[in-house]
C-alpha atoms as a PDB file:
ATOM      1  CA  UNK A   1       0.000   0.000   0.000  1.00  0.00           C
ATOM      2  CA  UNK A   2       2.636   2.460   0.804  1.00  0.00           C
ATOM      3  CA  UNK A   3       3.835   1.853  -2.716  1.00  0.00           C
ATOM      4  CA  UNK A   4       0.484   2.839  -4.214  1.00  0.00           C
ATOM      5  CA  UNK A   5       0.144   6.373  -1.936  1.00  0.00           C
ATOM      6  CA  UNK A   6       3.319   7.328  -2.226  1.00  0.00           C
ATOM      7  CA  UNK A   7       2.529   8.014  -6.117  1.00  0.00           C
ATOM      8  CA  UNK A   8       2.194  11.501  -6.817  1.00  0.00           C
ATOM      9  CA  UNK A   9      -1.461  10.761  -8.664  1.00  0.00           C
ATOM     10  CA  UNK A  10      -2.031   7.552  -7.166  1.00  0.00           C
ATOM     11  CA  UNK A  11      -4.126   5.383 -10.507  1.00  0.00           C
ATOM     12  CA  UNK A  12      -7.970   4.436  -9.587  1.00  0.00           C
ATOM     13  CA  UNK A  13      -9.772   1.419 -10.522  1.00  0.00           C
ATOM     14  CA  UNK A  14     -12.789   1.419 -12.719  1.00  0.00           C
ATOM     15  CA  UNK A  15     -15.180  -1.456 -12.885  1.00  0.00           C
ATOM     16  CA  UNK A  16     -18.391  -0.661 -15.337  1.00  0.00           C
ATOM     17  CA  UNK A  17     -17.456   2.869 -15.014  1.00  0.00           C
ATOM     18  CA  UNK A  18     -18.132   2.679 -11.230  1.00  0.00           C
ATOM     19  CA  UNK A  19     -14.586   3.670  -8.861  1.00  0.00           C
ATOM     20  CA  UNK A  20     -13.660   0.680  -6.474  1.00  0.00           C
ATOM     21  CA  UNK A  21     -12.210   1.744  -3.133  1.00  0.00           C
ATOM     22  CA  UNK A  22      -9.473  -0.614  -1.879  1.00  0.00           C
ATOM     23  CA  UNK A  23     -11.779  -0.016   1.353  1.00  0.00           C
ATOM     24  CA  UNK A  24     -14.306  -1.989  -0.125  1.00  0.00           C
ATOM     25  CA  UNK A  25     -11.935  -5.258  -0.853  1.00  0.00           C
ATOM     26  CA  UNK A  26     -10.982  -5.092   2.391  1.00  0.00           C
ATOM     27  CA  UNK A  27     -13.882  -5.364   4.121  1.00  0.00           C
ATOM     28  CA  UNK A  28     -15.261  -7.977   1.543  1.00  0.00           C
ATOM     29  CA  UNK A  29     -12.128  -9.586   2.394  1.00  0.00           C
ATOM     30  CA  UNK A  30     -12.528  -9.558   6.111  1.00  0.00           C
ATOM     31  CA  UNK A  31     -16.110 -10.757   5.740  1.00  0.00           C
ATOM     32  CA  UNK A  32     -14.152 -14.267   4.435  1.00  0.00           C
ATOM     33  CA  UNK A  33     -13.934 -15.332   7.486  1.00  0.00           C
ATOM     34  CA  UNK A  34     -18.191 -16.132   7.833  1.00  0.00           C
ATOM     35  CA  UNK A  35     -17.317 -18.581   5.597  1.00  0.00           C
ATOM     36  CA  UNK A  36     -14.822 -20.647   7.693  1.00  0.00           C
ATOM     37  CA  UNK A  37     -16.288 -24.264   8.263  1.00  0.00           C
ATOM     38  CA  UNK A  38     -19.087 -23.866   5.040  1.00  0.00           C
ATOM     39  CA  UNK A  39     -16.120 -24.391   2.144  1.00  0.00           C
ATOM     40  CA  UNK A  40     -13.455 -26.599   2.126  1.00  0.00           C
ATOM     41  CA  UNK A  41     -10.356 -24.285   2.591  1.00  0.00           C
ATOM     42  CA  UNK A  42      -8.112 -24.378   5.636  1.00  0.00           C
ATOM     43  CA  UNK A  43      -9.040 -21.619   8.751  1.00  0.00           C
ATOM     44  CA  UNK A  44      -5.626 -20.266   8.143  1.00  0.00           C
ATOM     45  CA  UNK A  45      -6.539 -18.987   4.637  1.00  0.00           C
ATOM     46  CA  UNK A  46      -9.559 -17.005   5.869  1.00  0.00           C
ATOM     47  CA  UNK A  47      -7.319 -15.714   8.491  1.00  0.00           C
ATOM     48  CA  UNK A  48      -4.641 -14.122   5.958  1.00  0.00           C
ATOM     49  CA  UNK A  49      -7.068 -12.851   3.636  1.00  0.00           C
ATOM     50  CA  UNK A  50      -9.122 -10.922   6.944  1.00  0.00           C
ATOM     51  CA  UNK A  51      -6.138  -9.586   8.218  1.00  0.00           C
ATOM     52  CA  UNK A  52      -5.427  -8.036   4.489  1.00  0.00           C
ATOM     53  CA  UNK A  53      -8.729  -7.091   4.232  1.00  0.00           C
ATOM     54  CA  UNK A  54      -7.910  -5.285   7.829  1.00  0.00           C
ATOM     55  CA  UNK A  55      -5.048  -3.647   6.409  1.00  0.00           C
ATOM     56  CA  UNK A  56      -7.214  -2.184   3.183  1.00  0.00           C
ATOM     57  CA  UNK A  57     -10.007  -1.121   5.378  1.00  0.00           C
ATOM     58  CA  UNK A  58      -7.249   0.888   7.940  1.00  0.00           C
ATOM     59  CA  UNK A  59      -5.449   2.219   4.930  1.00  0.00           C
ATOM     60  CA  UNK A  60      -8.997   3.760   3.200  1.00  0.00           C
ATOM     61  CA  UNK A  61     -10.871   5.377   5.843  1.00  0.00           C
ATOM     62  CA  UNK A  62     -10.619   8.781   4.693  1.00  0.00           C
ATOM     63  CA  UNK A  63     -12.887   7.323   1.660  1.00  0.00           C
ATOM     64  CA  UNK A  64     -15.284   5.300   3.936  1.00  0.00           C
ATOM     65  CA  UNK A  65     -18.493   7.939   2.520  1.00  0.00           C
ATOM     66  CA  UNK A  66     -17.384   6.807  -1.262  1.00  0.00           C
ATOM     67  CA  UNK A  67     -17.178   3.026  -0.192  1.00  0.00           C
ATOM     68  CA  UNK A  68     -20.453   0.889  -1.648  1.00  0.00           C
ATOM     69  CA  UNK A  69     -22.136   4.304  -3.713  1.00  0.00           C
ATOM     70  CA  UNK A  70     -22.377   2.591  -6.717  1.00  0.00           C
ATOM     71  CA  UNK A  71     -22.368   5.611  -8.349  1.00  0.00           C
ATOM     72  CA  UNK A  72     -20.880   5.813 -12.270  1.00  0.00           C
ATOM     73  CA  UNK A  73     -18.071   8.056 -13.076  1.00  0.00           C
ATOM     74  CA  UNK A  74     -19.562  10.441 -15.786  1.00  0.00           C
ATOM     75  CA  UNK A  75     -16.920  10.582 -19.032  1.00  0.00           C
ATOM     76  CA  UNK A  76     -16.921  14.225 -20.388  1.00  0.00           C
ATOM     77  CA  UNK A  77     -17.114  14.029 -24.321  1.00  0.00           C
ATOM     78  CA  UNK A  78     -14.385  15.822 -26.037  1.00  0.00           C
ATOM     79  CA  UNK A  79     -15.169  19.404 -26.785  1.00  0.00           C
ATOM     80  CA  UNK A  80     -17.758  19.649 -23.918  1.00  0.00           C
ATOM     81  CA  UNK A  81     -17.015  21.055 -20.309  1.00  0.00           C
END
């Protein structure tokens, strides 16, 4: 993560024109762990991928208002302001 801030114009991800917030992975990520016992993957797997998810959630909480919107990026056409 400090990688990714330390840019100077850090790059977002778009997903059917709608802005995912690293936020948001992270707490689907941490969620994983509701699913410990239903799927056949070892308890230590859920436990890395909630303690990333941890880390994602900690690192975006100055977006947390942005996080689940589902609101679409509007594109400007060229020539228009």
């Amino acid at each position: 993560m400090h990688y990714w801030n330390s840019r100077i114009l850090p790059p977002e991800v778009h997903i059917l024109g709608r802005r995912v917030h690293h936020g948001e992975i992270g707490a689907v990520l941490s969620l994983s762990s509701l699913l410990e016992g239903k799927v056949p993957i070892p308890a230590s797997v859920f436990g890395i991928l909630a303690g990333i998810g941890k880390g994602l959630v900690k690192d975006d909480l100055v977006d947390i208002k942005e996080w689940f919107r589902f609101k679409k990026i509007g594109h400007c056409k060229k020539g228009s302001k």
